[in-house]
C-alpha atoms as a PDB file:
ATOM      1  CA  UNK A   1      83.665  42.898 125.157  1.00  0.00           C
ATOM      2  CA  UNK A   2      81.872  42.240 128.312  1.00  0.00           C
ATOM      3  CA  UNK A   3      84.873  41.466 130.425  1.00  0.00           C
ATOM      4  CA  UNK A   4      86.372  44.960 129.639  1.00  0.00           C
ATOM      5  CA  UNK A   5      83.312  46.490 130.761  1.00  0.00           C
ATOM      6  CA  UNK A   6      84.058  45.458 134.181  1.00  0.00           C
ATOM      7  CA  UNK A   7      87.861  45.256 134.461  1.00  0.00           C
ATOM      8  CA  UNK A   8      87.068  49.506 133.012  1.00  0.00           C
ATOM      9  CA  UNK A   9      84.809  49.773 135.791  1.00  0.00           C
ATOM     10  CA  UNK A  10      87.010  48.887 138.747  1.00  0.00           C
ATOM     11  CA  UNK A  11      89.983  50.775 137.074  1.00  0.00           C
ATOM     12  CA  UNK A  12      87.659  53.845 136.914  1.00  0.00           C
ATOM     13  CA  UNK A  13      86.810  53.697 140.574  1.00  0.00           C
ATOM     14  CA  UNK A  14      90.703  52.615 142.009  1.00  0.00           C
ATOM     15  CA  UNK A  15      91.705  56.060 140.117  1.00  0.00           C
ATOM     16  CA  UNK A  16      88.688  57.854 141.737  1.00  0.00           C
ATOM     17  CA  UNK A  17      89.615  56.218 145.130  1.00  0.00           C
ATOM     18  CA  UNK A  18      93.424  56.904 144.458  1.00  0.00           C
ATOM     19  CA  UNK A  19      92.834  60.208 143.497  1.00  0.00           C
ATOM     20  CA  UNK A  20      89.596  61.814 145.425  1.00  0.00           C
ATOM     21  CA  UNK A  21      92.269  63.120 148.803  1.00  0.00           C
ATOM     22  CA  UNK A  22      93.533  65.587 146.267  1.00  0.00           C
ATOM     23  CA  UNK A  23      90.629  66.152 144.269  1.00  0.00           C
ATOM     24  CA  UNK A  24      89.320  67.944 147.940  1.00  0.00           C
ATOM     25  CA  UNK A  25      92.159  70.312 148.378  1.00  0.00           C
ATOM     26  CA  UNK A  26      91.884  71.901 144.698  1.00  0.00           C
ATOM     27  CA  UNK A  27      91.696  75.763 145.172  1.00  0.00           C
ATOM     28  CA  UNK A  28      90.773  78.454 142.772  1.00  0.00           C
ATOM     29  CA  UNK A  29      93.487  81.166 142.604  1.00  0.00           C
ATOM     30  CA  UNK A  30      92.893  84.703 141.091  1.00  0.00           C
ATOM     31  CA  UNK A  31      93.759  85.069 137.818  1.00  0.00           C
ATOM     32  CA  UNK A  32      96.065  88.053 138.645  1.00  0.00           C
ATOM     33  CA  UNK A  33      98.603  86.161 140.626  1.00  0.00           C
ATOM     34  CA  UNK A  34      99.224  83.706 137.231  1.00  0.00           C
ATOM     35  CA  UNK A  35      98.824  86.840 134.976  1.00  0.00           C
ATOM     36  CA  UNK A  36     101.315  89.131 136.697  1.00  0.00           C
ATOM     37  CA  UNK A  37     103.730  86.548 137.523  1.00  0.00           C
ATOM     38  CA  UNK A  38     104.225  85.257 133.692  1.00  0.00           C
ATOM     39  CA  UNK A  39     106.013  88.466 132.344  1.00  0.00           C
ATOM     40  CA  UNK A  40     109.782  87.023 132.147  1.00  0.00           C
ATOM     41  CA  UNK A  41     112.463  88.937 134.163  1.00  0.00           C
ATOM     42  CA  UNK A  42     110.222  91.349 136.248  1.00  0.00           C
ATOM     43  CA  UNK A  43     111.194  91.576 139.823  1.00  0.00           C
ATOM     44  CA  UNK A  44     109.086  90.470 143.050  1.00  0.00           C
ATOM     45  CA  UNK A  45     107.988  94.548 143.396  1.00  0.00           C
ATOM     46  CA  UNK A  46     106.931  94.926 140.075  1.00  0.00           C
ATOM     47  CA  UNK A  47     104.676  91.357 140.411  1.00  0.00           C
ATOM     48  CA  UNK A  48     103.236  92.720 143.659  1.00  0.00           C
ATOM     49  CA  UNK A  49     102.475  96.001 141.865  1.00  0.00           C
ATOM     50  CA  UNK A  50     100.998  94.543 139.390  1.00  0.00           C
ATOM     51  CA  UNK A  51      98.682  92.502 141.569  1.00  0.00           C
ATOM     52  CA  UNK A  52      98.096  95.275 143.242  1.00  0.00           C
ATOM     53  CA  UNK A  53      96.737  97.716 140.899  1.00  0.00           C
ATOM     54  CA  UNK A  54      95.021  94.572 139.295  1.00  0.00           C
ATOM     55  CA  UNK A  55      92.536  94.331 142.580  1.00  0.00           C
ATOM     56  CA  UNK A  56      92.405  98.115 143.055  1.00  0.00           C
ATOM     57  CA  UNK A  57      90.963  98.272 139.655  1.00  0.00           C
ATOM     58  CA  UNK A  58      88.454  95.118 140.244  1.00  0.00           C
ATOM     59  CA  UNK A  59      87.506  96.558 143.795  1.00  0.00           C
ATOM     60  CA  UNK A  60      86.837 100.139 142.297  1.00  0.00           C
ATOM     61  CA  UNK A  61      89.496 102.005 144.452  1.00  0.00           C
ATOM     62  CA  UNK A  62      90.994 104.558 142.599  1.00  0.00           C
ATOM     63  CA  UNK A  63      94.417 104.611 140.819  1.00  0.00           C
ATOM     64  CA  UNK A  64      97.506 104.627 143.226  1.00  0.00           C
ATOM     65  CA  UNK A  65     100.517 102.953 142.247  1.00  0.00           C
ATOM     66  CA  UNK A  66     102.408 104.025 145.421  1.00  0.00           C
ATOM     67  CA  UNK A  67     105.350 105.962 143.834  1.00  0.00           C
ATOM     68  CA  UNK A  68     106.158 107.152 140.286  1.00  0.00           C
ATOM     69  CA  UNK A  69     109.372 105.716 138.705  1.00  0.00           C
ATOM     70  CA  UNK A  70     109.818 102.408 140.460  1.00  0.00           C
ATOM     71  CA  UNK A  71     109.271  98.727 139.875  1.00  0.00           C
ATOM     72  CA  UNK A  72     106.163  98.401 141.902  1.00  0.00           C
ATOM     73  CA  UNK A  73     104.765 101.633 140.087  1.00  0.00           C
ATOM     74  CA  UNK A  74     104.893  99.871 136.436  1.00  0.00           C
ATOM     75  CA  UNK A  75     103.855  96.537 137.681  1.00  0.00           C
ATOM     76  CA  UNK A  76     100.817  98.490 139.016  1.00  0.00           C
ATOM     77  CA  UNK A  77     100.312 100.222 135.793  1.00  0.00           C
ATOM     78  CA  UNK A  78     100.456  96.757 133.977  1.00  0.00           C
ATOM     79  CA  UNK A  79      97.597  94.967 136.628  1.00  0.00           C
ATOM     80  CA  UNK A  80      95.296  98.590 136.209  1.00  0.00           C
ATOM     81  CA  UNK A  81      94.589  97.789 132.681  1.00  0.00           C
ATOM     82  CA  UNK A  82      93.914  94.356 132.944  1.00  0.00           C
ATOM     83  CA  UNK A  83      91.852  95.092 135.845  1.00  0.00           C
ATOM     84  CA  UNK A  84      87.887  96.438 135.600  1.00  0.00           C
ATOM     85  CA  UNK A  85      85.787  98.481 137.831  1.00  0.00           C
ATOM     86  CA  UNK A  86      81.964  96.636 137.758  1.00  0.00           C
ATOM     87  CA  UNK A  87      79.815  99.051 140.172  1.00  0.00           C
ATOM     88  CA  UNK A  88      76.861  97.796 138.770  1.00  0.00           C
ATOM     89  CA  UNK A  89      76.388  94.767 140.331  1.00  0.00           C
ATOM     90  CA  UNK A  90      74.971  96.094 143.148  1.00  0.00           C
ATOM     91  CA  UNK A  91      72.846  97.765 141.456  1.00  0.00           C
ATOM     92  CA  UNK A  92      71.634  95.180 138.846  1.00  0.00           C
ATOM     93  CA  UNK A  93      70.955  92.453 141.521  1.00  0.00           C
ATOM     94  CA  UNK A  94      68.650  94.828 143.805  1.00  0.00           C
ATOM     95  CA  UNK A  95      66.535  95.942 140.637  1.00  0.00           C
ATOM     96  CA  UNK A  96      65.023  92.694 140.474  1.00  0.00           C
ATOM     97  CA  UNK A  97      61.607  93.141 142.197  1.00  0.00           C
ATOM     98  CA  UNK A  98      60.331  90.717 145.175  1.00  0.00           C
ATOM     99  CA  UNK A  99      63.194  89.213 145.570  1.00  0.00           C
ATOM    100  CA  UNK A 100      65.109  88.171 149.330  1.00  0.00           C
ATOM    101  CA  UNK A 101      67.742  89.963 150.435  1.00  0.00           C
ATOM    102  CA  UNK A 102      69.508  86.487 150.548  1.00  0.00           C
ATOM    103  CA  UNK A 103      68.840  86.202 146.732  1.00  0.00           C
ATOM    104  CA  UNK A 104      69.844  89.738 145.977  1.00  0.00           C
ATOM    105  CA  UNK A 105      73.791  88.745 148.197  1.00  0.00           C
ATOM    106  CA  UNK A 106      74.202  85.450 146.104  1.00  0.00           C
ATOM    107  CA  UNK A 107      73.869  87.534 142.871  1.00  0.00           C
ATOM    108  CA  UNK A 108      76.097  89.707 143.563  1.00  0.00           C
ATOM    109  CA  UNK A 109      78.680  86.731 144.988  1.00  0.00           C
ATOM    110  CA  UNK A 110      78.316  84.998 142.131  1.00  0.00           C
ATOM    111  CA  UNK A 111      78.630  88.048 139.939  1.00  0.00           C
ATOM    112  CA  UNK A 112      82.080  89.129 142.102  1.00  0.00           C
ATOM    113  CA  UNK A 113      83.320  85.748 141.876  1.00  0.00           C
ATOM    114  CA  UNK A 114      82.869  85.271 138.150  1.00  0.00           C
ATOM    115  CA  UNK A 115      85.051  88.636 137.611  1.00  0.00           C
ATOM    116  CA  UNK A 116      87.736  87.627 139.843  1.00  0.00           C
ATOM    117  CA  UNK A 117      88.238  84.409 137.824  1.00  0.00           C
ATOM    118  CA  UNK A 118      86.634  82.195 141.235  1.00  0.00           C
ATOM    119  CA  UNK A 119      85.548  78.972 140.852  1.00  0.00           C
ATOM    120  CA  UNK A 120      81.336  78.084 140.248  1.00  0.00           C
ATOM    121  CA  UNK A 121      80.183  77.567 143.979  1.00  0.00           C
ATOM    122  CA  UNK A 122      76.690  78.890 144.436  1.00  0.00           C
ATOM    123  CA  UNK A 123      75.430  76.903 147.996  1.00  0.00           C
ATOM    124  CA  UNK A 124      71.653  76.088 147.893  1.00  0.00           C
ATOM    125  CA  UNK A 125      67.850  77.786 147.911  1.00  0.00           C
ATOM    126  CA  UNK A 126      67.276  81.492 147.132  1.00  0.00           C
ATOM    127  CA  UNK A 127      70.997  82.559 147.620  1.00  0.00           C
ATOM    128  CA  UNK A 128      72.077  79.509 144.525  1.00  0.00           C
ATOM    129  CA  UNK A 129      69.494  80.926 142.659  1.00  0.00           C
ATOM    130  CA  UNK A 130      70.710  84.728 143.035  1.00  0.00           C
ATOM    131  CA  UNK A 131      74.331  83.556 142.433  1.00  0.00           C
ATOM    132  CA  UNK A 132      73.494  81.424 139.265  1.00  0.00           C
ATOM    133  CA  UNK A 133      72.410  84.879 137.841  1.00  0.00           C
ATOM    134  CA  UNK A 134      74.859  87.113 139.347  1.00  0.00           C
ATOM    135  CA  UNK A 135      77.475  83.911 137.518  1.00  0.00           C
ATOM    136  CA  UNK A 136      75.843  84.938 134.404  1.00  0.00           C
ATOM    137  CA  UNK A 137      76.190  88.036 134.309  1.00  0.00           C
ATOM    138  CA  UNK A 138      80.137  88.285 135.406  1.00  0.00           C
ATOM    139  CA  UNK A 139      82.980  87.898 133.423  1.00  0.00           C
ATOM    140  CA  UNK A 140      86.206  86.481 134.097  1.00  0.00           C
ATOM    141  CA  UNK A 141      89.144  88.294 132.700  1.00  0.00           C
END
């Protein structure tokens, strides 16, 4: 038993070694390009609309699928209901009293990443700390 302690050891670090150049260049990718792309058959328009009115609904613009019997139009239709309008992060992070400014812009990061489906990636000091609860209080859809 205490020789496969080791020879696991030294496996687990070759893979680590092998593997850590990629492990860098991961990248978190909105949910609506993987949402909008997996309905079977639907052109390039209708994915773009879709997108589209996915991130006009998640950025609080109002509804404007850009034309009214095409493609792009019910693509649009399709991301609009997935998407959600959250004004109130602005407003929930500022109502906490004495806190920075810098604290008050990582909650609502961390709040705007979480409901765009971003990766975890608060930084450091008061900002981390504003994110962390900003994090919690987002939702990724």
């Amino acid at each position: 038993m205490s020789t496969q302690t080791p020879a696991f050891k030294i496996a687990l670090v070759v893979i680590l070694i092998v593997l850590s150049p990629s492990l860098g260049s991961i990248k978190f990718v909105d949910a609506s390009t993987h949402y909008c792309t997996e309905y079977a058959g639907k052109s390039q328009n209708w994915i773009n609309g879709c997108q589209q009115g996915w991130w006009d609904h998640n950025h609080c613009n109002s509804y404007d699928p850009d034309g009214e019997s095409n493609a792009f139009y019910s693509g649009y239709k399709v991301g609009w209901d997935k998407g959600q309008c959250k004004t109130s992060s602005p407003h929930y992070c500022t109502e906490y009293a004495g806190k920075s400014q810098n604290w008050i812009n990582g909650c609502q990061q961390g709040w705007w990443d979480h409901n765009h489906c971003w990766g975890y990636n608060p930084g450091s000091g008061d900002y981390a700390k504003g994110y962390k609860v900003g994090w919690i209080k987002g939702q990724c859809k």
